[in-house]
C-alpha atoms as a PDB file:
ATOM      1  CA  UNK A   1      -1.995   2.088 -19.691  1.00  0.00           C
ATOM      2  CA  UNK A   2       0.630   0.691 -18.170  1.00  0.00           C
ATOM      3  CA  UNK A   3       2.505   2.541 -15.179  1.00  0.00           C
ATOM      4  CA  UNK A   4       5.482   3.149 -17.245  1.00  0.00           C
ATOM      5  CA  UNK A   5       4.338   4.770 -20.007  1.00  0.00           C
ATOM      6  CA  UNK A   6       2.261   6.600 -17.571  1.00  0.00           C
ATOM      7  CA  UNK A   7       5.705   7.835 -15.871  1.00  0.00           C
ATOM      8  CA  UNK A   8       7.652   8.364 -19.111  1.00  0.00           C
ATOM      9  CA  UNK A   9       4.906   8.843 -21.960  1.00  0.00           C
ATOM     10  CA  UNK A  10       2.502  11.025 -20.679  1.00  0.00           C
ATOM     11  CA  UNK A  11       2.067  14.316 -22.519  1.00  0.00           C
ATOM     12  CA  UNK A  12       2.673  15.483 -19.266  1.00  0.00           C
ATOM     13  CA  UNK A  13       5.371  13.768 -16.733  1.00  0.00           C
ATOM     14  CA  UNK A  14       5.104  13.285 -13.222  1.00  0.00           C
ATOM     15  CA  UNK A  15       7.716  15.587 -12.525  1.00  0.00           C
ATOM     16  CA  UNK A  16       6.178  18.077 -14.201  1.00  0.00           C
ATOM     17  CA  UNK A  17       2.858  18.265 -12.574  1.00  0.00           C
ATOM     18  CA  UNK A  18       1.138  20.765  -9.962  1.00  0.00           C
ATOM     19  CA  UNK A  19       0.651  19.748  -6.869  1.00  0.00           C
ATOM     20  CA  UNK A  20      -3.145  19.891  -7.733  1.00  0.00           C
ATOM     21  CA  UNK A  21      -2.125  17.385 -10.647  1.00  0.00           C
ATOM     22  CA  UNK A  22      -0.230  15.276  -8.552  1.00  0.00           C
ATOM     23  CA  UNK A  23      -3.175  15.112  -5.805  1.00  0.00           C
ATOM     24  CA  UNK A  24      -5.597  13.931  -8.619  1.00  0.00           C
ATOM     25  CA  UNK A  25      -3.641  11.084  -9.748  1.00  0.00           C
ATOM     26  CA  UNK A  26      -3.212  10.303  -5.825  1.00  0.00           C
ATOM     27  CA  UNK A  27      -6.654  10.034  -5.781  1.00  0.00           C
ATOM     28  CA  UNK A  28      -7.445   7.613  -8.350  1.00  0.00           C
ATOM     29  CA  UNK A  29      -4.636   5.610  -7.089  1.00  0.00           C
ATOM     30  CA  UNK A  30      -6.135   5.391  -4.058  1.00  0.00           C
ATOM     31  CA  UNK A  31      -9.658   4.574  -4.759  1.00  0.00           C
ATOM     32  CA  UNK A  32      -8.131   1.916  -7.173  1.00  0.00           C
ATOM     33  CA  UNK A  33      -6.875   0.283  -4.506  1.00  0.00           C
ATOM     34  CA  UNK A  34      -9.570   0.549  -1.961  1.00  0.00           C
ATOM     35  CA  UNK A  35     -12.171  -0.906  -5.023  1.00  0.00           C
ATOM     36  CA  UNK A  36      -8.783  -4.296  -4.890  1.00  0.00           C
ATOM     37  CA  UNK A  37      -8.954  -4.565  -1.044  1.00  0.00           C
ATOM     38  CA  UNK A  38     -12.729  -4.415  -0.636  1.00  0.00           C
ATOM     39  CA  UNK A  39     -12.394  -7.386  -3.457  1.00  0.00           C
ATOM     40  CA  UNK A  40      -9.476  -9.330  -1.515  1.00  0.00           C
ATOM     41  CA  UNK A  41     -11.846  -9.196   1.649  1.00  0.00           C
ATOM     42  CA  UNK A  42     -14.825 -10.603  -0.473  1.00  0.00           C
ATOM     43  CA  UNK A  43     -12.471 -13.173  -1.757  1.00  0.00           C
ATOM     44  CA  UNK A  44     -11.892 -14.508   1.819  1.00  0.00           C
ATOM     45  CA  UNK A  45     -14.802 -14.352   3.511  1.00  0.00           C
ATOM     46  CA  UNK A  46     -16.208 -16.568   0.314  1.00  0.00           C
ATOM     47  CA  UNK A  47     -13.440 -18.783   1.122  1.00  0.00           C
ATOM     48  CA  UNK A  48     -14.082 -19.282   4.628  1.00  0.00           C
ATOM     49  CA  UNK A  49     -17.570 -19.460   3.470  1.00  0.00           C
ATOM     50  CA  UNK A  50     -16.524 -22.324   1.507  1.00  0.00           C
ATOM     51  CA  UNK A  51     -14.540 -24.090   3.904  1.00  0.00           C
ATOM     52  CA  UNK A  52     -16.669 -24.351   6.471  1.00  0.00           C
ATOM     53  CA  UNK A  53     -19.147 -25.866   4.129  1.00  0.00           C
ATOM     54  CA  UNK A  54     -16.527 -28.486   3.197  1.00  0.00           C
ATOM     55  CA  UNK A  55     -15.785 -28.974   6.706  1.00  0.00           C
ATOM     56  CA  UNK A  56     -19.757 -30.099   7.156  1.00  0.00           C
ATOM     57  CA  UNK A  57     -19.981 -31.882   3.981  1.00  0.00           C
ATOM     58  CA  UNK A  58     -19.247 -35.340   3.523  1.00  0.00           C
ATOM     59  CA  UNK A  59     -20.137 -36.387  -0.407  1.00  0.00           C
ATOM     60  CA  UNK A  60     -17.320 -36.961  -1.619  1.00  0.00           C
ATOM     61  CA  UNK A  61     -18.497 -35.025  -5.344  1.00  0.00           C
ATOM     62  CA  UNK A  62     -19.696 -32.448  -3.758  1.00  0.00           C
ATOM     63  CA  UNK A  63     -16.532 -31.603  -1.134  1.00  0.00           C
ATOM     64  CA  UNK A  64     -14.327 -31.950  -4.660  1.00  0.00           C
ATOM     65  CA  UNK A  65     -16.354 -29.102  -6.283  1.00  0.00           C
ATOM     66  CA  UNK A  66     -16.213 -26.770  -2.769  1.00  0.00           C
ATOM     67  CA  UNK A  67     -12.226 -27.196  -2.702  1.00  0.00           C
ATOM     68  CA  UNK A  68     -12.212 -26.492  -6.729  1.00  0.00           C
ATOM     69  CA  UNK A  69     -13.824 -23.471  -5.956  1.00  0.00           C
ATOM     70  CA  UNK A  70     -11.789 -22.554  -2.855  1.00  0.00           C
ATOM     71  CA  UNK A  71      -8.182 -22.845  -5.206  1.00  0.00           C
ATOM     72  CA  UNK A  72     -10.544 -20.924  -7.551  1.00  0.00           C
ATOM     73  CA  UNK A  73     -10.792 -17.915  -5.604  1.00  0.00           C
ATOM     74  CA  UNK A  74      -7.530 -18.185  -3.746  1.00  0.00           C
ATOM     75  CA  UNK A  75      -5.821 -17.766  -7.495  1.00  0.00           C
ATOM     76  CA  UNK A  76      -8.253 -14.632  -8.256  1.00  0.00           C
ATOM     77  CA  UNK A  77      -7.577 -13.701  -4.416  1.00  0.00           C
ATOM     78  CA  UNK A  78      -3.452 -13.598  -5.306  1.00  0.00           C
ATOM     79  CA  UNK A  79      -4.059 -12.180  -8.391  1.00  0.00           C
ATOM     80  CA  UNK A  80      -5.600  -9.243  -6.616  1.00  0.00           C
ATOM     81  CA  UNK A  81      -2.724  -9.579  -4.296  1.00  0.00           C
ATOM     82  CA  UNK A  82      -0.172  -8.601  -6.985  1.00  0.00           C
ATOM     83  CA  UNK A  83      -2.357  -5.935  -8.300  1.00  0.00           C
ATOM     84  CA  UNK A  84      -2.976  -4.116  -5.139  1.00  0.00           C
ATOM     85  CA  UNK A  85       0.994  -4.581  -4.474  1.00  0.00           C
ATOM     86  CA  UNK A  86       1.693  -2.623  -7.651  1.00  0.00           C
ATOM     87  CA  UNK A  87      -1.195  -0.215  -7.218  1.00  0.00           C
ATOM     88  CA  UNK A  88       0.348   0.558  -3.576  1.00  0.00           C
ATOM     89  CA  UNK A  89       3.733   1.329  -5.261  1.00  0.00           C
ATOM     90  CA  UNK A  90       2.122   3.690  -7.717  1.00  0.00           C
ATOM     91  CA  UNK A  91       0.623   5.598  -5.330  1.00  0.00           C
ATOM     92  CA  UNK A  92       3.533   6.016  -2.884  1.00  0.00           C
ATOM     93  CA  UNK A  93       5.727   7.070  -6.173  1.00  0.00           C
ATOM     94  CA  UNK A  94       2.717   9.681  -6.802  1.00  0.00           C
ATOM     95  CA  UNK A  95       2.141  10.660  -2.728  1.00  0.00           C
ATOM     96  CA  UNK A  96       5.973  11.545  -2.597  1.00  0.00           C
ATOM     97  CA  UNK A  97       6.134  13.895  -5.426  1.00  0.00           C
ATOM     98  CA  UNK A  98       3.106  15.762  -3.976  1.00  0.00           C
ATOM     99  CA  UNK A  99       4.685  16.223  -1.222  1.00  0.00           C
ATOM    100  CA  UNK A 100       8.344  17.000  -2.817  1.00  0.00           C
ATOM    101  CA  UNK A 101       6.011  19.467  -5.363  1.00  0.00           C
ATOM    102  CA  UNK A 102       4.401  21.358  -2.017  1.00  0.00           C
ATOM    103  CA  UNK A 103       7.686  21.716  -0.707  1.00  0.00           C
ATOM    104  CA  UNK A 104       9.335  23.346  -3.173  1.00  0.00           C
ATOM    105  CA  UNK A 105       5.844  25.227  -3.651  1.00  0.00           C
ATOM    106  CA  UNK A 106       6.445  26.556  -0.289  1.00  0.00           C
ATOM    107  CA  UNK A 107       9.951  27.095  -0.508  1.00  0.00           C
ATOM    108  CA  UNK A 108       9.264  28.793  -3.791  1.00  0.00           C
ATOM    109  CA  UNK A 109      12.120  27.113  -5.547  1.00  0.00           C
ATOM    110  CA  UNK A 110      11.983  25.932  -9.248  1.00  0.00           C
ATOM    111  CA  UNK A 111       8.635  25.004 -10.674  1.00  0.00           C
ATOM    112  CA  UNK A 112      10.315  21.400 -11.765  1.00  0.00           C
ATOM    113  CA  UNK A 113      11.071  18.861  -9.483  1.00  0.00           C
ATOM    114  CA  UNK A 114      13.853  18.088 -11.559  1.00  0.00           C
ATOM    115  CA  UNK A 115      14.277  14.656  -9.308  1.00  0.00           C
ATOM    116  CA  UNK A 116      13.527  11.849 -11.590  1.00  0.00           C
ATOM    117  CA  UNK A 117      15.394  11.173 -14.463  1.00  0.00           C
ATOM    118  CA  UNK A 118      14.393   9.314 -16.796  1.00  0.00           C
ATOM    119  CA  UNK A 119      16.889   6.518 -16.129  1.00  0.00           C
ATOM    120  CA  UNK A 120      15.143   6.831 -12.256  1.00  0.00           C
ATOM    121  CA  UNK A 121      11.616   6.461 -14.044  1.00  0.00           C
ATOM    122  CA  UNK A 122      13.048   2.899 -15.570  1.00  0.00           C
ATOM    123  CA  UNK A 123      14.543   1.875 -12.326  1.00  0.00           C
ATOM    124  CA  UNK A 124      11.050   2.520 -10.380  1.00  0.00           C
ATOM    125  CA  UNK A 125       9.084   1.036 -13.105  1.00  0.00           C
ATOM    126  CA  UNK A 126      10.367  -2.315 -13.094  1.00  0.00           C
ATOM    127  CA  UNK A 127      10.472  -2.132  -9.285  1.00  0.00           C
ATOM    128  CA  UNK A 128       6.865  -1.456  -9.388  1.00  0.00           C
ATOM    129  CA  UNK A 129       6.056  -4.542 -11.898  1.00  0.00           C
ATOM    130  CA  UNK A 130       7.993  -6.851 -10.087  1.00  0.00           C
ATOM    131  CA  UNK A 131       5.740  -8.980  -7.745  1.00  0.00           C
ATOM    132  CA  UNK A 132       8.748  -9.647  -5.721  1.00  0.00           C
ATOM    133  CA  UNK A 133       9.283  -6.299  -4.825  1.00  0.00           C
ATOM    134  CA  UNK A 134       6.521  -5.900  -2.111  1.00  0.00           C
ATOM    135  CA  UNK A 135       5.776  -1.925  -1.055  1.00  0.00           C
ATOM    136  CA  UNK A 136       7.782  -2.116   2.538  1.00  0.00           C
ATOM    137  CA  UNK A 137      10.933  -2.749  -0.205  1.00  0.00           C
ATOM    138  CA  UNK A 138       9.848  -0.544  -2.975  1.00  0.00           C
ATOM    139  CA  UNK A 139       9.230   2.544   0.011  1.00  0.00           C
ATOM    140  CA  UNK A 140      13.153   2.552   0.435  1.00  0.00           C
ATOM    141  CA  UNK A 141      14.360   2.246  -2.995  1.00  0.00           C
ATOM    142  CA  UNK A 142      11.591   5.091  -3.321  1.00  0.00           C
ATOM    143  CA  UNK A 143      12.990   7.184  -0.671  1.00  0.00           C
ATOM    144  CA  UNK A 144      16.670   6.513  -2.133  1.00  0.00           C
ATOM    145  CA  UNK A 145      15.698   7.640  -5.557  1.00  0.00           C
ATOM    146  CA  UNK A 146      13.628  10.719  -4.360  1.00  0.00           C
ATOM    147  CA  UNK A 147      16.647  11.404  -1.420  1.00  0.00           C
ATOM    148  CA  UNK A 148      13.747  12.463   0.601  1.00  0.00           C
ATOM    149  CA  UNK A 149      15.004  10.511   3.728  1.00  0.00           C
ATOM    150  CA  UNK A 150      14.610  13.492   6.283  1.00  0.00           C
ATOM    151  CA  UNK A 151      13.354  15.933   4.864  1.00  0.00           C
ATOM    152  CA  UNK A 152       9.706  14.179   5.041  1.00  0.00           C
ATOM    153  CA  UNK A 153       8.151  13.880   8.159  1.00  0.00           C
ATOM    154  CA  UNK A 154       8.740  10.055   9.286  1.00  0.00           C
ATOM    155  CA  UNK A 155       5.137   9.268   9.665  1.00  0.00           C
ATOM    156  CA  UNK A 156       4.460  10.180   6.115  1.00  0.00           C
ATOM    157  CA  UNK A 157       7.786   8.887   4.553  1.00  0.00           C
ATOM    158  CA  UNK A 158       7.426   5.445   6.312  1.00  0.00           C
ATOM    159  CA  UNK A 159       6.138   3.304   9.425  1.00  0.00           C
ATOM    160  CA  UNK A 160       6.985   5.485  12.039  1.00  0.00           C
ATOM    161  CA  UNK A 161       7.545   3.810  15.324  1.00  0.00           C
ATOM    162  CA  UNK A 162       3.234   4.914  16.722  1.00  0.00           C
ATOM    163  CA  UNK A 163       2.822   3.021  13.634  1.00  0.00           C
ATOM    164  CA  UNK A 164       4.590  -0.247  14.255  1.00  0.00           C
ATOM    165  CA  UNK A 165       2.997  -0.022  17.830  1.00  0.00           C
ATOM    166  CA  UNK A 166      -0.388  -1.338  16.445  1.00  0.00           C
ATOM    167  CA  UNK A 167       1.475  -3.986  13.458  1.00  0.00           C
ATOM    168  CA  UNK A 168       2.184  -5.270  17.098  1.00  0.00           C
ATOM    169  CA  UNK A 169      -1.324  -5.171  18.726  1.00  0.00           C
ATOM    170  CA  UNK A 170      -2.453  -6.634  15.347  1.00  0.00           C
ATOM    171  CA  UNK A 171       0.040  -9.545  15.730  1.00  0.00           C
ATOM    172  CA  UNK A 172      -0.368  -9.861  19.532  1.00  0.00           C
ATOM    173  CA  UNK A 173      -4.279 -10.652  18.196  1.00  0.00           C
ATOM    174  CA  UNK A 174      -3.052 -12.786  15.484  1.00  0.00           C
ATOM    175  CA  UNK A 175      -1.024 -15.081  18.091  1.00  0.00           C
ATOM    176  CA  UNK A 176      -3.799 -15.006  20.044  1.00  0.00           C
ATOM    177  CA  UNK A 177      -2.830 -13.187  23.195  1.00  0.00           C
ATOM    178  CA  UNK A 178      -5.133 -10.422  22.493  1.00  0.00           C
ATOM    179  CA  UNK A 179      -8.719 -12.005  21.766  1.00  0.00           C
ATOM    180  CA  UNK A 180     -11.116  -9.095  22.489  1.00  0.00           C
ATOM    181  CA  UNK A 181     -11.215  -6.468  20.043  1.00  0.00           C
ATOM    182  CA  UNK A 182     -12.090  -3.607  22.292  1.00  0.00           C
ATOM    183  CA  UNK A 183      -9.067  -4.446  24.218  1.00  0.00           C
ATOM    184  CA  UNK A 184      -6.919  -4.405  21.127  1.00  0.00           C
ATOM    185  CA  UNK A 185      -8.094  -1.202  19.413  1.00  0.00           C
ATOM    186  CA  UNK A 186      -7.212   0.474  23.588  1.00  0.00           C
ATOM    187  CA  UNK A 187      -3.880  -0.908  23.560  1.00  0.00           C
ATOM    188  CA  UNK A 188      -3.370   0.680  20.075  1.00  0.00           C
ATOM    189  CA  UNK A 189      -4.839   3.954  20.783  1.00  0.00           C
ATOM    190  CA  UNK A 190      -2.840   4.225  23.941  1.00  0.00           C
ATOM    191  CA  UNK A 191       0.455   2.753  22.482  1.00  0.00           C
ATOM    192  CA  UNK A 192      -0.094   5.810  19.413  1.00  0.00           C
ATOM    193  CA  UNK A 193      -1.151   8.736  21.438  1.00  0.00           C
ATOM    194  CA  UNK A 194       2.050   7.838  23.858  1.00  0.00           C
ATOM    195  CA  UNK A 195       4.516   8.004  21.108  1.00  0.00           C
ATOM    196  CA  UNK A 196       3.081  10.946  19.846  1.00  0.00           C
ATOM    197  CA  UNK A 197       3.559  12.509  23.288  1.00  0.00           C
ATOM    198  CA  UNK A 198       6.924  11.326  23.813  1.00  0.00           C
ATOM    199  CA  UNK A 199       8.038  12.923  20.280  1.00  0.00           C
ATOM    200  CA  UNK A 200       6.698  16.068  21.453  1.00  0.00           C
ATOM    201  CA  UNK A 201       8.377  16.391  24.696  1.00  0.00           C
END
């Protein structure tokens, strides 16, 4: 079923669901999307698999059929892509209301969310279809929507800034001033649990 008529067609809406609900479909989001990345990573190590072969082989025929199956599984590999792009929408959509739902749980308020209308719902579905909208995007339009901003904790709402810290050890490696991974993985850990200090203070 499509992710729309999941939002606005279920017997039972989004916006309507228990926290306990909400955590279930959460769930199955996320194992959805762990089943699409564990394929993506398959998908490129039989690609690099590939290459190297072609990179050794040197018949003509056979080099033709190793690049026919590398464009092969680069076009199931971005397929995945835009699969796991929506998938990672749906489940941020889903992850916020849980936490908007145990919020007002706590606060005791109304037992509807009452946030999403359905003109909202129509808005977020077609930014979730749209392949063009990639999940750092759809997060703020998300946020807008919801008019969480604050009043979710930063790390949970978004990258916080601990967070960036190791999208920049991950680059530094990618660039190739980092080589050793041990070295990496320090700098991270070091990088997060000093931003986490320095919130604290």
């Amino acid at each position: 079923m499509a992710f729309l008529e999941w939002l606005t067609k279920r017997r039972k809406r989004l916006s309507n669901m228990t926290r306990a609900e909400l955590r279930r479909q959460e769930l199955l989001l996320e194992k959805d999307r762990t089943q699409l990345v564990k394929k993506i990573s398959k998908l490129a190590k039989e690609k690099q698999e590939l290459f190297g072969r072609g990179a050794e082989e040197k018949t003509p025929e056979i080099r033709r059929m190793l690049a026919q199956e590398f464009e092969l599984r680069t076009t199931e590999q971005l397929m995945l892509a835009r699969q796991l792009n929506i998938r990672s929408k749906e489940m941020m959509t889903v992850s916020r209301l849980r936490m908007l739902r145990e919020n007002a749980d706590r606060a005791g308020t109304s037992t509807k969310l009452g946030l999403i209308s359905e003109t909202d719902m129509l808005k977020l579905s077609k930014l979730i279809e749209s392949d063009a909208v990639k999940a750092e995007v759809y997060q703020e339009r998300l946020d807008e929507l919801l008019a969480i901003g604050a009043s979710v904790d930063e790390g949970a709402a978004s990258l916080s800034e601990a967070g960036q810290t190791v999208m920049n050890v991950w680059e530094k490696m990618d660039a190739g001033v980092i080589s050793d991974k041990n070295e990496a993985f320090d700098e991270a850990d070091r990088s997060v649990r000093e931003r986490h200090a320095a919130a604290e203070e």
